[in-house]
C-alpha atoms as a PDB file:
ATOM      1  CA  UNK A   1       0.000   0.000   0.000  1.00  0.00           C
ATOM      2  CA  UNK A   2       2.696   2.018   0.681  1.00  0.00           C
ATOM      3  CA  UNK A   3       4.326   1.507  -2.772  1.00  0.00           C
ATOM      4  CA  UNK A   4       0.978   3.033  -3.981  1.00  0.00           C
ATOM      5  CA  UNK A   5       0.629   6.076  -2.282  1.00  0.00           C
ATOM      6  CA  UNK A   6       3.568   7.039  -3.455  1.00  0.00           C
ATOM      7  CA  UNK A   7       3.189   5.667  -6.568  1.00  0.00           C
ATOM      8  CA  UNK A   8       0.053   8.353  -7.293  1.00  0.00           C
ATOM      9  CA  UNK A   9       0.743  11.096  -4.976  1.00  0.00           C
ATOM     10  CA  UNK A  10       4.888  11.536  -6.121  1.00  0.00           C
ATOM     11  CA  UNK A  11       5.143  10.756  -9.109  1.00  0.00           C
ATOM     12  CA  UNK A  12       5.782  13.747 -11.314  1.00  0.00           C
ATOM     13  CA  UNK A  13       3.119  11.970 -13.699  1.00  0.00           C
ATOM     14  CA  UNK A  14       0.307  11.979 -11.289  1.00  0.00           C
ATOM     15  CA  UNK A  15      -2.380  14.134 -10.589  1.00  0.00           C
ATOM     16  CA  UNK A  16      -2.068  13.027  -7.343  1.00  0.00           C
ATOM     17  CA  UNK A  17      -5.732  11.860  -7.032  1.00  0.00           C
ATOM     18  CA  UNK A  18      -6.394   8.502  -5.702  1.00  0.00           C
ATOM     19  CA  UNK A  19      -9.757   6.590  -4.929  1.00  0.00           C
ATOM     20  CA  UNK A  20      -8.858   3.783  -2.077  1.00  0.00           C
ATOM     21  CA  UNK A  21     -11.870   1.288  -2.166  1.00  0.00           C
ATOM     22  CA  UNK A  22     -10.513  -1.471   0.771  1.00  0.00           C
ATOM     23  CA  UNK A  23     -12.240  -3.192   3.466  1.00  0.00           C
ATOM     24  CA  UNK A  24     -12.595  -2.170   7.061  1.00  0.00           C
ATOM     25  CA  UNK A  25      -9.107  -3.465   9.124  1.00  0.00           C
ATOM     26  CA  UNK A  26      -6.683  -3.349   6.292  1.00  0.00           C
ATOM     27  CA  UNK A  27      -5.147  -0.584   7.052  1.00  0.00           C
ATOM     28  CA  UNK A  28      -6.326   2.396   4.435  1.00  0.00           C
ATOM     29  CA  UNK A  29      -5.699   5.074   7.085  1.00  0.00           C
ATOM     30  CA  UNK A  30      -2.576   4.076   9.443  1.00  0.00           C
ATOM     31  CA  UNK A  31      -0.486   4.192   5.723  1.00  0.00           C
ATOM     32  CA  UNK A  32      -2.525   7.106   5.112  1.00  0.00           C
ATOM     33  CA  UNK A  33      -1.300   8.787   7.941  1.00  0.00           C
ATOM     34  CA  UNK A  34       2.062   7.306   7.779  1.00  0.00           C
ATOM     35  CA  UNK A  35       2.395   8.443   4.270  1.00  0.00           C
ATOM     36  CA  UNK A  36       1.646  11.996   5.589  1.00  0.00           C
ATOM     37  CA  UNK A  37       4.467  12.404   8.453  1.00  0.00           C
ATOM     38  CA  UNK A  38       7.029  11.194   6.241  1.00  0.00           C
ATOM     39  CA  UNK A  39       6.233  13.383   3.647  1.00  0.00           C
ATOM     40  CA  UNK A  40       4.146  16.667   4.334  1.00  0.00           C
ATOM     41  CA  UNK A  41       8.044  18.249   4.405  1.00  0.00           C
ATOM     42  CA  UNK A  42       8.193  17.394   0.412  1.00  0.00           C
ATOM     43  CA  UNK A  43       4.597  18.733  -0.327  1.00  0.00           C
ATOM     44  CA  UNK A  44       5.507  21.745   1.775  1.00  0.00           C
ATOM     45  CA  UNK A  45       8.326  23.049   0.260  1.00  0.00           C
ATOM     46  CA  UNK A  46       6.464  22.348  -3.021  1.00  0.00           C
ATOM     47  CA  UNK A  47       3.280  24.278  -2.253  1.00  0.00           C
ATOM     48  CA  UNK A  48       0.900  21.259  -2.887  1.00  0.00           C
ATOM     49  CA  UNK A  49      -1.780  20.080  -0.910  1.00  0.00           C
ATOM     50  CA  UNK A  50      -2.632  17.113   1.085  1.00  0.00           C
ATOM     51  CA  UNK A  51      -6.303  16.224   1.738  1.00  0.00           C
ATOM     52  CA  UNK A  52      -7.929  14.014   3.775  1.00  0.00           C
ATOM     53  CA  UNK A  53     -11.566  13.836   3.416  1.00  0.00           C
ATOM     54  CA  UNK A  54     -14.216  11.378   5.117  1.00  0.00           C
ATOM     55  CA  UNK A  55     -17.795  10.841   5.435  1.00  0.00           C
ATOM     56  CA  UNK A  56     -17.982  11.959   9.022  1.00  0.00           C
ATOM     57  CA  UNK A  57     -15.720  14.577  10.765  1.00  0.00           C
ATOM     58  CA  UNK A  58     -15.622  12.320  13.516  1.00  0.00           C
ATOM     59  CA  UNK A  59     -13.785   9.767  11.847  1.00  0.00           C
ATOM     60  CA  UNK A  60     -10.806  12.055  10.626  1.00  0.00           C
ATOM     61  CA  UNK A  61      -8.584  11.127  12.396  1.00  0.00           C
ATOM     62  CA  UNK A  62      -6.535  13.906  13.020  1.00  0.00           C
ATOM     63  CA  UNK A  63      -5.631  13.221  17.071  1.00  0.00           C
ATOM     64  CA  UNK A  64      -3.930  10.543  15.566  1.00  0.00           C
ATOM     65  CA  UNK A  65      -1.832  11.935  13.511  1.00  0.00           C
ATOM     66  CA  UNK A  66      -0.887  14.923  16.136  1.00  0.00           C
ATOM     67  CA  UNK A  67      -0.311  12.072  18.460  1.00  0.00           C
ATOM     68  CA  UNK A  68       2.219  10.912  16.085  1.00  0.00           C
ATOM     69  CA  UNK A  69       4.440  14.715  16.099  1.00  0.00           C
ATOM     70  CA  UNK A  70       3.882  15.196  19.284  1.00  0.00           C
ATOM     71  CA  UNK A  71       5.455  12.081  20.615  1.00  0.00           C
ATOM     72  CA  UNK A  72       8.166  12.596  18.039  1.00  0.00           C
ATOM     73  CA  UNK A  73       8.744  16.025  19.653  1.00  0.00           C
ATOM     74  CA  UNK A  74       7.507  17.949  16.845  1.00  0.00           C
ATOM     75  CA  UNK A  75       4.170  19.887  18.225  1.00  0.00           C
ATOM     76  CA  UNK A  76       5.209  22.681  16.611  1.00  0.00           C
ATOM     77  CA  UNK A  77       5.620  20.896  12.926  1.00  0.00           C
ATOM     78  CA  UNK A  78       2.015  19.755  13.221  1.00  0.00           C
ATOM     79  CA  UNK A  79       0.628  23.205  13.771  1.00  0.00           C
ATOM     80  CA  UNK A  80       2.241  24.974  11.674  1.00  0.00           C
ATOM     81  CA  UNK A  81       1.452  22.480   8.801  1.00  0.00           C
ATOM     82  CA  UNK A  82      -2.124  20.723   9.772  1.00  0.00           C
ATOM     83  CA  UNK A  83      -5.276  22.153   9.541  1.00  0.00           C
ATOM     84  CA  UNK A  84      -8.685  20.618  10.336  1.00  0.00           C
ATOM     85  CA  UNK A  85     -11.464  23.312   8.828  1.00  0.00           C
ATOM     86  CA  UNK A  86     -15.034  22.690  10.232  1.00  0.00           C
ATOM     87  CA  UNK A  87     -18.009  24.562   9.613  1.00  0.00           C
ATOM     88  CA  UNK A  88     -17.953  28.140  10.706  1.00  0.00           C
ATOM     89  CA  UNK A  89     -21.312  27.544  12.833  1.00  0.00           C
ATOM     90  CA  UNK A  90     -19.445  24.661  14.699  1.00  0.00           C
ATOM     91  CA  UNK A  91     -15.949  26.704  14.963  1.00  0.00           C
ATOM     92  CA  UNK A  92     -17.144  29.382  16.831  1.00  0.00           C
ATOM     93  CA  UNK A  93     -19.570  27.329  19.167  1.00  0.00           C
ATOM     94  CA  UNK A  94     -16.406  25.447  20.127  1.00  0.00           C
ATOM     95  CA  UNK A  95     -14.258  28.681  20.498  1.00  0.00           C
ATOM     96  CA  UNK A  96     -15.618  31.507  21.271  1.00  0.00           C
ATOM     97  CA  UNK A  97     -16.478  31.646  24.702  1.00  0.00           C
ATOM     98  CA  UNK A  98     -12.958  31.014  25.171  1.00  0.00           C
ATOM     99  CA  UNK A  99     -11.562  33.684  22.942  1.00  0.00           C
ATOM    100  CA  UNK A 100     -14.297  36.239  23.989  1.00  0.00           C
ATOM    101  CA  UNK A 101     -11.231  38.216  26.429  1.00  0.00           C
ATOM    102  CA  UNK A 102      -9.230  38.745  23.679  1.00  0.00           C
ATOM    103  CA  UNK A 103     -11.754  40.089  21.467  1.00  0.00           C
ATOM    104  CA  UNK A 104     -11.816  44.398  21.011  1.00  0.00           C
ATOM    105  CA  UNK A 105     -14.548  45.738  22.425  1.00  0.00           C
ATOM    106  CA  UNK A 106     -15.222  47.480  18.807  1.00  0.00           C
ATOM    107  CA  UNK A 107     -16.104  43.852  17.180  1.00  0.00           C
ATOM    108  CA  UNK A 108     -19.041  42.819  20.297  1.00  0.00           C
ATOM    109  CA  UNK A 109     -22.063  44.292  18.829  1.00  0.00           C
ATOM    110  CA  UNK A 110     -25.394  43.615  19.963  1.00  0.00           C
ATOM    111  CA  UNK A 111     -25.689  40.794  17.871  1.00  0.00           C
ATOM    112  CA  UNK A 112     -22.275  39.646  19.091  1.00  0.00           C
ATOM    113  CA  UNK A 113     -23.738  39.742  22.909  1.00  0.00           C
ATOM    114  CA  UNK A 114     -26.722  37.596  21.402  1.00  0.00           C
ATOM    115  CA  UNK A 115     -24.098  34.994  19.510  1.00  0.00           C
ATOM    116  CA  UNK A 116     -22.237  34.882  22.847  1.00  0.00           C
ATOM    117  CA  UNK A 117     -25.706  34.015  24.602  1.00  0.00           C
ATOM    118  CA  UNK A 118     -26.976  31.461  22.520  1.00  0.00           C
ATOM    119  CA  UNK A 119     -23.422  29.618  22.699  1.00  0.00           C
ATOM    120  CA  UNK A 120     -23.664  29.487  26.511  1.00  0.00           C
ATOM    121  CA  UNK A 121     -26.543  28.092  26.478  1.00  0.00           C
ATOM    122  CA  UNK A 122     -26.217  25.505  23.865  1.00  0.00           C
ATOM    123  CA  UNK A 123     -22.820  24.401  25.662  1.00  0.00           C
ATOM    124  CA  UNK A 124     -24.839  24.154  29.136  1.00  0.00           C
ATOM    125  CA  UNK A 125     -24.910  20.090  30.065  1.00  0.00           C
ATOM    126  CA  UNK A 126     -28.575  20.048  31.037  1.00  0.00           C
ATOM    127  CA  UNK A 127     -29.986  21.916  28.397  1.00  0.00           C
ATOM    128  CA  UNK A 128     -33.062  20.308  26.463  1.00  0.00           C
ATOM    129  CA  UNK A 129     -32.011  19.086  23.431  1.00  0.00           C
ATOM    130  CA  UNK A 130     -35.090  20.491  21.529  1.00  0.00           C
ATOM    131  CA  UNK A 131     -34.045  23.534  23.661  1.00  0.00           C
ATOM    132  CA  UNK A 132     -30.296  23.123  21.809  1.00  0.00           C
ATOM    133  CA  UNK A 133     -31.634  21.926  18.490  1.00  0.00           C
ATOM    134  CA  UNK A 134     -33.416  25.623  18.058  1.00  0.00           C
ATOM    135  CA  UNK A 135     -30.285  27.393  18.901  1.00  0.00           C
ATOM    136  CA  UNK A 136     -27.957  25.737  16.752  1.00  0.00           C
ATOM    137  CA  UNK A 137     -30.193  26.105  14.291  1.00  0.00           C
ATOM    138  CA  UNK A 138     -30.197  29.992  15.007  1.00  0.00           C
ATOM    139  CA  UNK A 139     -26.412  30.339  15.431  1.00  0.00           C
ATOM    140  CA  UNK A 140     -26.073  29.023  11.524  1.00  0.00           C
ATOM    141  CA  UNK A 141     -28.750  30.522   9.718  1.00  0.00           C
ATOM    142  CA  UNK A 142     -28.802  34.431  11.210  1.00  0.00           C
ATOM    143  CA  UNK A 143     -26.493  34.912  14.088  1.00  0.00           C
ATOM    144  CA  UNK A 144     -23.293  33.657  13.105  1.00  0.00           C
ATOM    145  CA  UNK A 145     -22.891  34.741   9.371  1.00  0.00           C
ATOM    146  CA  UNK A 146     -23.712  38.043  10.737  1.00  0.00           C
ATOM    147  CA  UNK A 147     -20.873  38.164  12.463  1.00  0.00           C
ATOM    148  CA  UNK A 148     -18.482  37.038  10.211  1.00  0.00           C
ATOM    149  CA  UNK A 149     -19.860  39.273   7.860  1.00  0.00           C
ATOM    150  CA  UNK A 150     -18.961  41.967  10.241  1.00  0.00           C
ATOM    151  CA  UNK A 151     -15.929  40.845  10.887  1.00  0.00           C
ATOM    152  CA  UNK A 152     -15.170  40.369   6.953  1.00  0.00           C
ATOM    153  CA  UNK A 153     -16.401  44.199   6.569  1.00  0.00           C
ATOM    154  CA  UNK A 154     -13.772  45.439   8.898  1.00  0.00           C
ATOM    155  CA  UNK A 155     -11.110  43.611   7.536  1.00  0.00           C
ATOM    156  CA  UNK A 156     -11.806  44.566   3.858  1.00  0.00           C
ATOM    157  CA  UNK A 157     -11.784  48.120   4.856  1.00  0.00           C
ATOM    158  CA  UNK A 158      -9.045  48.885   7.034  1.00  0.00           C
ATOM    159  CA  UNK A 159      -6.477  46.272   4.956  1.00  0.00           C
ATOM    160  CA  UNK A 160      -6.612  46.171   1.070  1.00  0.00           C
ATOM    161  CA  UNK A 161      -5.073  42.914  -0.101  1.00  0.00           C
ATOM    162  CA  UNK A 162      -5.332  39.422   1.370  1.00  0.00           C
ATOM    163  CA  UNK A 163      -1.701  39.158   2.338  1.00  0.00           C
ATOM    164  CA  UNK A 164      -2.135  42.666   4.280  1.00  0.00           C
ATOM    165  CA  UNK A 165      -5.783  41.043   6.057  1.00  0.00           C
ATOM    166  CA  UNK A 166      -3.869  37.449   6.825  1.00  0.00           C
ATOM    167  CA  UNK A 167      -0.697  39.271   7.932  1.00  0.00           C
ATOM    168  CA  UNK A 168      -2.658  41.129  10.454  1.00  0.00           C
ATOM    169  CA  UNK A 169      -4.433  38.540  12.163  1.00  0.00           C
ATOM    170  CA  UNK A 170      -1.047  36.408  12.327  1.00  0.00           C
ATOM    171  CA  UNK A 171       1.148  39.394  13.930  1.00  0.00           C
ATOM    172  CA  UNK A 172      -1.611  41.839  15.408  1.00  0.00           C
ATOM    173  CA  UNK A 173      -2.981  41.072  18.856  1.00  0.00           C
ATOM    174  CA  UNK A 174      -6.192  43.460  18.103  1.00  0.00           C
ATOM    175  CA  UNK A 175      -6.819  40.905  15.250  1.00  0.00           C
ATOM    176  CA  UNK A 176      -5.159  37.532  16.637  1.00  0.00           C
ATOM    177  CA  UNK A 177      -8.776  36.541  18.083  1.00  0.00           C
ATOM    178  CA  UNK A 178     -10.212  35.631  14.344  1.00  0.00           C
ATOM    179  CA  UNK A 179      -7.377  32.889  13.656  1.00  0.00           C
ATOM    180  CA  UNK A 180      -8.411  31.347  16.421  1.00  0.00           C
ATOM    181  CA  UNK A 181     -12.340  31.721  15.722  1.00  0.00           C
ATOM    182  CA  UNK A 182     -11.591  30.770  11.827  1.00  0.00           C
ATOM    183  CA  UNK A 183      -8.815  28.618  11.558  1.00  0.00           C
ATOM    184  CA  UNK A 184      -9.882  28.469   7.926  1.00  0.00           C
ATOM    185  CA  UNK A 185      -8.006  31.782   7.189  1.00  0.00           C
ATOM    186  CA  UNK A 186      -4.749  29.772   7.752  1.00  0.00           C
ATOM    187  CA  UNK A 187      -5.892  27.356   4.921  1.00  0.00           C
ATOM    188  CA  UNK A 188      -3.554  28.447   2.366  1.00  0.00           C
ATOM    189  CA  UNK A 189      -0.485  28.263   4.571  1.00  0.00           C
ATOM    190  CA  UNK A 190      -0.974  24.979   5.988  1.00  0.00           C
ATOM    191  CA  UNK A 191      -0.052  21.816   3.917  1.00  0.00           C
ATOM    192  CA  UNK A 192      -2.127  19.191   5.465  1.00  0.00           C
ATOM    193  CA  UNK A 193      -6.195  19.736   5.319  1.00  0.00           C
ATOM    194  CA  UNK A 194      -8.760  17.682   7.137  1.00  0.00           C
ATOM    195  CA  UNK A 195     -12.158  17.987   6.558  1.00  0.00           C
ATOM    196  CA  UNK A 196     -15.519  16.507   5.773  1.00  0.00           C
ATOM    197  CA  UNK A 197     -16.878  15.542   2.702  1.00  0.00           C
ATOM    198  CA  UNK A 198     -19.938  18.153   3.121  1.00  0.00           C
ATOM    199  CA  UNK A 199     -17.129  20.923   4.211  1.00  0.00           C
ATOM    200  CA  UNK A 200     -15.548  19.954   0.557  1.00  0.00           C
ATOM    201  CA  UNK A 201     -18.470  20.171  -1.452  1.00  0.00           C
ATOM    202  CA  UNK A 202     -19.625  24.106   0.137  1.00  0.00           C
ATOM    203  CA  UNK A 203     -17.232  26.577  -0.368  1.00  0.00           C
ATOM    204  CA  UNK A 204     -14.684  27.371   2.241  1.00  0.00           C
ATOM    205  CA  UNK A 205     -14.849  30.921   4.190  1.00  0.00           C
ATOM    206  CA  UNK A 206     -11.449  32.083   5.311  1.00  0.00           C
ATOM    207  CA  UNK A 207     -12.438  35.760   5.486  1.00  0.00           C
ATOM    208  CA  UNK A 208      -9.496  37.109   3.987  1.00  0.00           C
ATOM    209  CA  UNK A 209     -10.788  36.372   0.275  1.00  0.00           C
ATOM    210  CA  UNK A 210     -13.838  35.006  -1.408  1.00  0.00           C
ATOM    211  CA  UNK A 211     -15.254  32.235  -0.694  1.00  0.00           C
ATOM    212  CA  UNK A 212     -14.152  29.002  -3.230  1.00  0.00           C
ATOM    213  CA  UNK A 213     -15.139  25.723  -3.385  1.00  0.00           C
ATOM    214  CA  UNK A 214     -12.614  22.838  -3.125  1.00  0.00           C
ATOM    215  CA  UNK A 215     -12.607  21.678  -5.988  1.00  0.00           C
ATOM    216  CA  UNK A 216     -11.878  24.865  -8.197  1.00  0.00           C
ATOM    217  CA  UNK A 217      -9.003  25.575  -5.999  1.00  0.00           C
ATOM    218  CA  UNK A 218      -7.813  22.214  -6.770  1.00  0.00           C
ATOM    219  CA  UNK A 219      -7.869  22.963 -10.154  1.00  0.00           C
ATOM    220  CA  UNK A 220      -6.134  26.130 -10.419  1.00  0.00           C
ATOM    221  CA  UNK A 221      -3.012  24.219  -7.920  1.00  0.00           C
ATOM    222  CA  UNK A 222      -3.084  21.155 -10.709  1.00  0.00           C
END
């Protein structure tokens, strides 16, 4: 198996696309993964891209491979080169009451303070889950594009190019707080993607640029 990996994904012949139809237990992703620490270096240095894409976000297995750096000392390798983008709904529900401190008084609008209230209580333990159900719901159709779209706004006007908008929120404290909201805005820099097959068939938000699907990106790096 390994022999084919690299057979399809190295050779200078290759798209580098390759369908992997085995049965459960033989394998697929422990090469998969072992094909990816020995060579993310190699796709790094040559600007491609390495994808991994399931059904189910819950079966990427991404702990696995961050297990694997970080027992080989090399933490930092693994986050400056992985990525796992989720939806923005479910980003910011994970990450925002956490990130709130850091986050400039200028950005929490009224419809901020209701985002921040509706996470709360979806993340409370004994909530209903009818009671969760309707806020999730509300955090993805109105409450979280809105603030994105906010946030977008203010980065479009006050920096003019992409680099300028991603530079900031790498080296600017005031703008740190969104790379950590969106990790998708590092999606471009990182080498190794994880996602779901529903997050690779709707186009990816990074903020810093349009939106794009997957697959057109693809084509324009083959």
């Amino acid at each position: 198996m390994r022999k084919i990996l690299e057979h399809y994904c190295l050779s200078e012949h290759s798209n580098g696309l390759l369908l992997l139809s085995m049965p459960t237990g033989f394998g697929k992703t422990y090469n998969v993964l072992n094909f990816i620490y020995e060579h993310y270096q190699e796709f790094s240095a040559q600007g491609r891209k390495i994808l991994f894409i399931t059904n189910l976000k819950k079966n990427l297995p991404i702990s696995e491979l961050r297990n694997r750096f970080e027992k080989d000392g090399k933490i930092n390798e693994f986050e400056k080169n992985v990525l796992f983008i989720d939806s923005n709904a479910d980003s910011i529900v994970k990450n925002l009451v956490s990130v709130d401190s850091e986050i400039p008084d200028s950005f929490k609008t009224s419809k901020y303070s209701r985002l921040k209230s509706y996470i709360e209580t979806l993340n409370q333990k004994n909530q209903l889950p009818a009671v969760k159900d309707i806020f999730a719901s509300e955090i993805k159709r109105e409450l979280e594009p809105a603030f994105r779209k906010f946030v977008t706004e203010v980065l479009y006007k006050e920096f003019k190019t992409k680099s300028a908008r991603l530079s900031e929120i790498k080296n600017n404290r005031d703008f740190q707080w969104i790379g950590k909201l969106y990790p998708a805005v590092f999606t471009d820099e990182r080498t190794v993607l994880f996602l779901s097959m529903d997050k690779f068939f709707v186009k990816n938000t990074t903020l810093i640029e349009q939106s794009y699907y997957f697959h057109e990106h693809l084509i324009r790096i083959l």
